[in-house]
Protein backbone atom coordinates (compact mmCIF):
# COMPACT_ATOMS: atom_id res chain seq x y z
CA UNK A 1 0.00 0.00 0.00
CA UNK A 2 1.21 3.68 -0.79
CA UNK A 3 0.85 6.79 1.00
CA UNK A 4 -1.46 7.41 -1.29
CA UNK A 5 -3.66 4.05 -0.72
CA UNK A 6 -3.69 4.92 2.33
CA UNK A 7 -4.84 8.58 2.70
CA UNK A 8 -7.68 7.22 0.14
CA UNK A 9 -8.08 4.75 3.08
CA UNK A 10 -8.69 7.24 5.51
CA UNK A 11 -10.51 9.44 3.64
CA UNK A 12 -13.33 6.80 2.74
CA UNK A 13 -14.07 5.90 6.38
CA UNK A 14 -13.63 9.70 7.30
CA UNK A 15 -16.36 10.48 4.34
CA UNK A 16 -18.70 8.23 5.88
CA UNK A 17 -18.35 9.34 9.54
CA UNK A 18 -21.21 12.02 9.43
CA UNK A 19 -23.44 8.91 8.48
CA UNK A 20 -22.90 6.82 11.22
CA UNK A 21 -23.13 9.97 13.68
CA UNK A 22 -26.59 10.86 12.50
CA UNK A 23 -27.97 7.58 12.42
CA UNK A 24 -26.21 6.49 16.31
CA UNK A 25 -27.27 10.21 17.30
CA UNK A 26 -30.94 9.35 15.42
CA UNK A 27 -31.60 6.39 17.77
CA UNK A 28 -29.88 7.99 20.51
CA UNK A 29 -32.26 10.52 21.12
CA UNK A 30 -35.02 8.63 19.83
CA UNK A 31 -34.85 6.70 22.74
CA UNK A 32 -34.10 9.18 25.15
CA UNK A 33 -37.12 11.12 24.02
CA UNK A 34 -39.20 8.43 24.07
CA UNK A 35 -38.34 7.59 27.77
CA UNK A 36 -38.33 10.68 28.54
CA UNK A 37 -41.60 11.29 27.73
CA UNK A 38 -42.79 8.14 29.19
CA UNK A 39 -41.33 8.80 32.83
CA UNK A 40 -41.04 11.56 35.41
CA UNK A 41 -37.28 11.38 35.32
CA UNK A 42 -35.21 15.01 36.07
CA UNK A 43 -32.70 15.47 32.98
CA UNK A 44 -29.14 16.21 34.56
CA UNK A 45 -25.74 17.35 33.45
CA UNK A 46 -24.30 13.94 34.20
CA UNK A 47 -26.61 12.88 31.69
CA UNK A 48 -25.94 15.78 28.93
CA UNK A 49 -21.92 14.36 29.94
CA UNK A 50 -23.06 10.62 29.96
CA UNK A 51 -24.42 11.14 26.08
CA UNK A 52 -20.93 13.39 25.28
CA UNK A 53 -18.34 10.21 26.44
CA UNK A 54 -21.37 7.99 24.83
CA UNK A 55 -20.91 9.97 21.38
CA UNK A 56 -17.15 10.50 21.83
CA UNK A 57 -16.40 6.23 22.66
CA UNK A 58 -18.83 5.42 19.08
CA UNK A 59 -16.85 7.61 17.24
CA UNK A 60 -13.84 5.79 18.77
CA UNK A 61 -15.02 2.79 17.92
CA UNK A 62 -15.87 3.87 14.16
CA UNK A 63 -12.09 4.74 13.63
CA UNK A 64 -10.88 0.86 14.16
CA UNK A 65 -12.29 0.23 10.56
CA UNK A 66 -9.54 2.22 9.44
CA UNK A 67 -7.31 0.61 11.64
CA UNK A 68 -7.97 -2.52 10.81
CA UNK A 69 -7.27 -1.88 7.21
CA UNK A 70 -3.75 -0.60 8.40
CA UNK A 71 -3.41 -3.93 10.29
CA UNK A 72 -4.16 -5.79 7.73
CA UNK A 73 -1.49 -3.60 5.11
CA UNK A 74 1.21 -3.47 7.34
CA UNK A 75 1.49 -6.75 9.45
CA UNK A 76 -0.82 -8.89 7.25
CA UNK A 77 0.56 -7.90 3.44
CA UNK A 78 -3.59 -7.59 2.89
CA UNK A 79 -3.86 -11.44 3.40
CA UNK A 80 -7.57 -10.62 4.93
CA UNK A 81 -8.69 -7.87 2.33
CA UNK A 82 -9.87 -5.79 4.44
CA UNK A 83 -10.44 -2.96 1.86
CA UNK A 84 -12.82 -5.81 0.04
CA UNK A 85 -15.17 -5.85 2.87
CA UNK A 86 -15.76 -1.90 3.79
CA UNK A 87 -19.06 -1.68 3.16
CA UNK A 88 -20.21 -4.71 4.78
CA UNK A 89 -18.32 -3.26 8.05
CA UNK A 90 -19.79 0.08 8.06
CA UNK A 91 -23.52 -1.17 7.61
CA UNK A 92 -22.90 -3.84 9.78
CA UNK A 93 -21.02 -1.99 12.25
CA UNK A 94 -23.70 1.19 12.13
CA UNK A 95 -26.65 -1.00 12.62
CA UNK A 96 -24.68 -2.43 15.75
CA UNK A 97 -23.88 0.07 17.00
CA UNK A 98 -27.38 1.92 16.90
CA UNK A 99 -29.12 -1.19 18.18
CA UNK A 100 -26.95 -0.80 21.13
CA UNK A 101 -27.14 2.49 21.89
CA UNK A 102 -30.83 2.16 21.64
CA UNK A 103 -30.80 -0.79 23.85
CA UNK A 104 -28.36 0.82 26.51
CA UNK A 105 -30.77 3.82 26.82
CA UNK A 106 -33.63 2.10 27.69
CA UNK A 107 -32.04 -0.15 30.03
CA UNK A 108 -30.53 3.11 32.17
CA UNK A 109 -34.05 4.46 32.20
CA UNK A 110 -35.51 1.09 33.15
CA UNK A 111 -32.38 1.30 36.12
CA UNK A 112 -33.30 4.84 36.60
CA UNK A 113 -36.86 5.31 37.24
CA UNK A 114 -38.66 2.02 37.44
C-alpha cells in the first residue's frame, strides 16, 4: 500500500463518519425522548456528559475500521482484504452500533426510574 492508498483509506471511512453519527445520534435521542416522555425522570448534566463520552467512545469505535485496514497492510501484506469488505463493516457496524445504543438507553431508564 502507498501513501497514497492509504490517505484514500482514511478518507473513505472519514467520508462516511457524518453517516454513522446521525444515524447512532438518530436512535440515541429517539430513545431518550421516548423515555423521557414516558417517565417523570429530572434530565441532569451527568446525563448531557453521559451522552458526550457515549458519542465520543462510538466515534472511537468507528475509527478501528480504518485501523484494521492498516493492520491488515502493514502486518498482514492484505492477506484478509480488508479494503474488500468496507461496506459490509460500516452497515454492519452502524446497525450495531445503533441497536446498542438504543438498547443501553432504555435499560438506564428502566435502572433509573422504574
Amino acid at each position: 500500500m502507498t501513501l497514497e492508498e492509504l490517505k484514500s483509506n482514511i478518507k473513505w471511512w472519514e467520508s462516511k463518519r457524518w453517516i454513522f453519527n446521525l444515524l447512532v445520534g438518530a436512535f440515541g435521542l429517539f430513545a431518550i425522548f421516548n423515555a423521557l416522555a414516558e417517565s417523570p425522570y429530572d434530565w441532569t448534566s451527568e446525563d448531557t456528559i453521559g451522552v458526550l463520552i457515549w458519542g465520543i467512545g462510538a466515534n472511537i469505535f468507528y475509527s478501528l475500521g480504518t485501523l484494521f485496514e492498516l493492520f491488515d497492510w502493514y502486518y498482514l501484506n492484505n492477506k484478509i482484504g480488508i479494503k474488500n469488505f468496507r461496506w459490509y463493516f460500516f452497515i454492519s457496524g452502524t446497525f450495531l452500533s445503533c441497536i446498542y445504543t438504543f438498547w443501553c438507553v432504555v435499560a438506564y431508564f428502566i435502572g433509573t426510574v422504574w
